[in-house]
N, C-alpha and C. Protein backbone atom coordinates (compact mmCIF):
# COMPACT_ATOMS: atom_id res chain seq x y z
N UNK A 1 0.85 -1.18 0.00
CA UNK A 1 0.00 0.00 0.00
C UNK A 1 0.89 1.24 0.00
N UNK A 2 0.55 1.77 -0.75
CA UNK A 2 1.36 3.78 -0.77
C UNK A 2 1.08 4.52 0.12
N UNK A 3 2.53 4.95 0.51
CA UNK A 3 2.54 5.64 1.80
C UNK A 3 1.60 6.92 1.80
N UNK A 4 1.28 7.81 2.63
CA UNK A 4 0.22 9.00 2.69
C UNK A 4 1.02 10.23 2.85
N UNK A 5 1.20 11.19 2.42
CA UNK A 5 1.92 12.00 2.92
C UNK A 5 1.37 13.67 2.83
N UNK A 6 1.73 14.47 3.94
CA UNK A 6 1.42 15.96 3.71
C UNK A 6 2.64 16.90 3.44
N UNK A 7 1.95 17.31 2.45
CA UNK A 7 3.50 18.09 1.48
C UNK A 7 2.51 19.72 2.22
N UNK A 8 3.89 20.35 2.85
CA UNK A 8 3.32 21.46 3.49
C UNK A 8 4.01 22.58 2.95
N UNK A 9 3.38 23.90 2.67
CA UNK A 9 4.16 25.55 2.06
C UNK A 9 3.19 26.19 2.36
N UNK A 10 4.32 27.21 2.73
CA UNK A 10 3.88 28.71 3.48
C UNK A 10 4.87 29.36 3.54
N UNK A 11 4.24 30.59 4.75
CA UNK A 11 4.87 31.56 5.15
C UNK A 11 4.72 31.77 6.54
N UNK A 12 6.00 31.49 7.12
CA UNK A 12 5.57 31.87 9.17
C UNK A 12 5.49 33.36 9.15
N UNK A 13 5.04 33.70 9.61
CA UNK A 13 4.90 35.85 9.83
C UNK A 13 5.20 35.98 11.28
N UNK A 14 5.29 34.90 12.14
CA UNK A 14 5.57 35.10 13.55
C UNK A 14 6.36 34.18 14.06
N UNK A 15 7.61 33.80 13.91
CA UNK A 15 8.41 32.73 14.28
C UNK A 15 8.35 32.30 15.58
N UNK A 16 8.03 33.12 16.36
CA UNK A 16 8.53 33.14 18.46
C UNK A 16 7.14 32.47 18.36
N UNK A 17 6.00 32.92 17.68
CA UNK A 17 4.74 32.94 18.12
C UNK A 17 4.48 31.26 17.43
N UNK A 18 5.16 30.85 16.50
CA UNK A 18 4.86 29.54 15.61
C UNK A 18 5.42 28.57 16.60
N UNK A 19 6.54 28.53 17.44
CA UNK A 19 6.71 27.19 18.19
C UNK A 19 5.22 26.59 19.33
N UNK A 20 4.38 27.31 19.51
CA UNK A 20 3.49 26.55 20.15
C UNK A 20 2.63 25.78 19.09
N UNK A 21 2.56 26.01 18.46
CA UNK A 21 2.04 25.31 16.89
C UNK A 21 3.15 24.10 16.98
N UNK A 22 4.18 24.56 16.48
CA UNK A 22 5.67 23.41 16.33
C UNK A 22 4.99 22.42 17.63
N UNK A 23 5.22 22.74 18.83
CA UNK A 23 5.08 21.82 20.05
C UNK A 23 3.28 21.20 19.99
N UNK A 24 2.11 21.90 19.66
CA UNK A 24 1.14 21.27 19.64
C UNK A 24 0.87 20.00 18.97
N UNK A 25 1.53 20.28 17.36
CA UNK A 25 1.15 19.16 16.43
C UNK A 25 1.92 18.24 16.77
N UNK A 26 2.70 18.11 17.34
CA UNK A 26 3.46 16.86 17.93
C UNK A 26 2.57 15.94 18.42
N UNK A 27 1.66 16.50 19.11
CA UNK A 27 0.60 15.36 19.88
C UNK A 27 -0.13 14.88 18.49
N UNK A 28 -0.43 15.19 17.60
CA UNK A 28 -1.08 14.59 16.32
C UNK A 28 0.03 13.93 15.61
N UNK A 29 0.82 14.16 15.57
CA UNK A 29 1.93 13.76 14.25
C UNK A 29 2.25 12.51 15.43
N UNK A 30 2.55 12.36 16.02
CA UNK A 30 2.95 11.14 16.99
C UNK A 30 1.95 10.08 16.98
N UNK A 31 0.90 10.49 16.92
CA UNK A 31 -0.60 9.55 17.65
C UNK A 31 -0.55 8.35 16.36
N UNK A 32 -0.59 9.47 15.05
CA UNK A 32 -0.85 8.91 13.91
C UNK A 32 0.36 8.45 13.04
N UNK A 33 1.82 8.30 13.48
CA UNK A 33 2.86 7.97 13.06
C UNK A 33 3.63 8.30 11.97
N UNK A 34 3.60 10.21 11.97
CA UNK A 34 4.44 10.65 11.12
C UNK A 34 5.43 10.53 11.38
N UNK A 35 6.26 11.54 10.03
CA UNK A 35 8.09 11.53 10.12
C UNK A 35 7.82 12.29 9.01
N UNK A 36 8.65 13.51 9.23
CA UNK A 36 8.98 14.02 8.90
C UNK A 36 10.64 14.00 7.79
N UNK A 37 10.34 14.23 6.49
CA UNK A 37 11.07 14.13 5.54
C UNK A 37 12.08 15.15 4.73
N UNK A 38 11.55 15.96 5.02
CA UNK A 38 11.90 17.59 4.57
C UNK A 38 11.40 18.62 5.92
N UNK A 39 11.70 19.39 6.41
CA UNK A 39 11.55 20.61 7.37
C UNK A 39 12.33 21.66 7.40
N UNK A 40 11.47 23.07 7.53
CA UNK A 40 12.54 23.91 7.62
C UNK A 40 12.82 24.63 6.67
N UNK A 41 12.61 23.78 5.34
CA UNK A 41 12.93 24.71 4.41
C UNK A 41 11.98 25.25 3.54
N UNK A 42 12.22 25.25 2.16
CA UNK A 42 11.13 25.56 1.47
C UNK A 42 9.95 25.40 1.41
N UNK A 43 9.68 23.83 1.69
CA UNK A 43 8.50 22.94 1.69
C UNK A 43 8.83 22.08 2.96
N UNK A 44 7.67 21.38 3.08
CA UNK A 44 7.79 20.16 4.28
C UNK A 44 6.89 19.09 3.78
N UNK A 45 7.94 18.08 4.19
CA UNK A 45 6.67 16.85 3.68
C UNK A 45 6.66 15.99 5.06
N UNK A 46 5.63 15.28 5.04
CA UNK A 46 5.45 14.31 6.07
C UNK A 46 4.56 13.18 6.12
N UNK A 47 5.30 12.74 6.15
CA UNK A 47 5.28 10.67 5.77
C UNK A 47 4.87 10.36 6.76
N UNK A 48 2.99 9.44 6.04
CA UNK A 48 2.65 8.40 7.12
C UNK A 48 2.28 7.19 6.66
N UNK A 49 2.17 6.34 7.36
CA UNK A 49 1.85 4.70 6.75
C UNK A 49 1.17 4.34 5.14
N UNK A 50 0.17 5.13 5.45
CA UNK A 50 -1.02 5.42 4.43
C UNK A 50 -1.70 6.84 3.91
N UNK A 51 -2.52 7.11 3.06
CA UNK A 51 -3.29 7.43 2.96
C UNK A 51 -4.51 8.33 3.84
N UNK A 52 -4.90 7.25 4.29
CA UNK A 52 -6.53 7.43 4.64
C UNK A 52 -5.70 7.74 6.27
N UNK A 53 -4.30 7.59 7.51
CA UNK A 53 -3.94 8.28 8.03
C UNK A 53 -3.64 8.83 7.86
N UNK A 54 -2.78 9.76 6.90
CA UNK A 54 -2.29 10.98 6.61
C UNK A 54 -4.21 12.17 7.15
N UNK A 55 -4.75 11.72 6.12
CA UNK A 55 -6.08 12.27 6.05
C UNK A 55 -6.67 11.82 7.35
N UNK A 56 -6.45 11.00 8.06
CA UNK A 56 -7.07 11.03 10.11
C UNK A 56 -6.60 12.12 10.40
N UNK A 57 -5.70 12.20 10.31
CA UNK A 57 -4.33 13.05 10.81
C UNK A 57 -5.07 14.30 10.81
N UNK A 58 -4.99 14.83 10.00
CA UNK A 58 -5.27 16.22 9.06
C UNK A 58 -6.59 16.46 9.71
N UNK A 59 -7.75 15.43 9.83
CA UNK A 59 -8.92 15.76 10.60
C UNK A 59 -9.19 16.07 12.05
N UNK A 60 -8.41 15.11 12.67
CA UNK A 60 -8.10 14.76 14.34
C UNK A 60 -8.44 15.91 14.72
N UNK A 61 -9.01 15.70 16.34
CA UNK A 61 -9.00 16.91 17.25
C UNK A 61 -7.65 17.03 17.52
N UNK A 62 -6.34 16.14 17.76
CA UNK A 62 -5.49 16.91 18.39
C UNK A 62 -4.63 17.76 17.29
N UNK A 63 -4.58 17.62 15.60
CA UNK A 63 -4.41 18.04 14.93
C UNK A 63 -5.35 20.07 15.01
N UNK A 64 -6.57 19.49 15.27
CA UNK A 64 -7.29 20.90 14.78
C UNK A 64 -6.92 21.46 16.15
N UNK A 65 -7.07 21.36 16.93
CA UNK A 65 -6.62 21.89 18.27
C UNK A 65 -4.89 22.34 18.27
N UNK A 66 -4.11 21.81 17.71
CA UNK A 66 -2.55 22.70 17.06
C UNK A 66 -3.04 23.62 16.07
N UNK A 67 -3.89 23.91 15.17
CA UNK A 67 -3.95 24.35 14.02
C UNK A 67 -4.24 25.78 14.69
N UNK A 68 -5.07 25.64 15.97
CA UNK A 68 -5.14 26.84 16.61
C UNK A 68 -4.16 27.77 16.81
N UNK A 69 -3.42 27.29 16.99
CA UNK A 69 -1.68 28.02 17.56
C UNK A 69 -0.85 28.82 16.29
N UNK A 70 -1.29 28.00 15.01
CA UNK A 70 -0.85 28.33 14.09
C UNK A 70 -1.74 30.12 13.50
N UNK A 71 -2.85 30.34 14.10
CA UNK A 71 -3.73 31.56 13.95
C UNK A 71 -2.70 32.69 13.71
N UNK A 72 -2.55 33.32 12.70
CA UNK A 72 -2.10 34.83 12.80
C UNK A 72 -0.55 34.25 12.91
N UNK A 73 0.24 33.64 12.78
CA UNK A 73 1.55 33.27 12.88
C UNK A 73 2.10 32.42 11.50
N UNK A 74 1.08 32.09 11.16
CA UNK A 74 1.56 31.44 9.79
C UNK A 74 0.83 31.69 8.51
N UNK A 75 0.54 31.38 7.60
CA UNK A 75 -0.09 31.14 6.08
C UNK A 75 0.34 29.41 5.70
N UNK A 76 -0.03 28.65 5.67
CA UNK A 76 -0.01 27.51 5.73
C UNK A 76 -0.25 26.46 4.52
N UNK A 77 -0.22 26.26 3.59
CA UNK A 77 -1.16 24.94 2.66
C UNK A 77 -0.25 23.63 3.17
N UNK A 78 -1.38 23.24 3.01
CA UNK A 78 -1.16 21.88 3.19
C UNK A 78 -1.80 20.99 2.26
N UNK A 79 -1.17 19.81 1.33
CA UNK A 79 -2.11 18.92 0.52
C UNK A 79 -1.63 17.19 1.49
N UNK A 80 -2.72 16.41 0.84
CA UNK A 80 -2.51 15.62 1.59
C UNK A 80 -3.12 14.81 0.59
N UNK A 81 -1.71 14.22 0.48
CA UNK A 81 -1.47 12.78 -1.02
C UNK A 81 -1.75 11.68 -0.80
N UNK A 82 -1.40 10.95 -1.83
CA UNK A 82 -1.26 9.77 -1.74
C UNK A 82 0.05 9.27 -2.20
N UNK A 83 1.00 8.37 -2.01
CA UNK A 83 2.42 8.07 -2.29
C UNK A 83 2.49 7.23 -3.99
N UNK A 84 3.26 7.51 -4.49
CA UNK A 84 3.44 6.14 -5.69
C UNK A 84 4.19 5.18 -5.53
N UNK A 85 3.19 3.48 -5.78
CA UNK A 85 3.95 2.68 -5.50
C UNK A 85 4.13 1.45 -6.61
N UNK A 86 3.90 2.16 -7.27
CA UNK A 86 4.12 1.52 -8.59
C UNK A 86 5.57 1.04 -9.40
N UNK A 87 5.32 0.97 -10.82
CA UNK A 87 6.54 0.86 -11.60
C UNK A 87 7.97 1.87 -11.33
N UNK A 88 8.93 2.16 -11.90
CA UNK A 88 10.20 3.15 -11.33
C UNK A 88 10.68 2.80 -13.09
N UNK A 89 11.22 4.29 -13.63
CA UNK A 89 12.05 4.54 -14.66
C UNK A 89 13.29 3.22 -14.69
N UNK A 90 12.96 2.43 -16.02
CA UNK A 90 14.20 1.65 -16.18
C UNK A 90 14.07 -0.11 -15.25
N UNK A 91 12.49 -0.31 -14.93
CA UNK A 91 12.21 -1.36 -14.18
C UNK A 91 12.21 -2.51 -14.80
């Protein structure tokens, strides 16, 4: 099965004010068994088992309850994929 992942871009506008966000979603990203792949920089992605968790994830109260923190401190998108697990160039 193809992994799930949230490919994240923005803009923080409040860095001091974004670590309670940083520290909230931890309780979601843990529950539901992310990892983080990219951070920090341009984009962020974050790898979970599946699918249809990536998308728990993204719904969860302890997810929407961090999203709070993020208010007025960030600009945010977030999509939330599905992985390819198919054929590979040259298979």
């Amino acid at each position: 099965m193809p992994k799930g992942y949230w490919v994240v871009s923005g803009d923080v506008t409040d860095p001091e004010g974004y670590k309670a966000y940083i520290v909230a979603n931890a309780t979601a990203l843990v529950k539901y068994g992310a990892r983080f792949l990219v951070r920090g920089g341009k984009a962020e992605v974050v790898e979970f088992e599946d699918f249809d968790t990536a998308l728990a994830c993204y719904h969860s109260s302890e997810y929407t309850k961090a999203k709070a923190f993020r208010d007025g401190k960030a600009d945010l998108n977030i999509a939330v994929i599905e992985g390819y697990d198919g054929p590979q160039p040259g298979a």
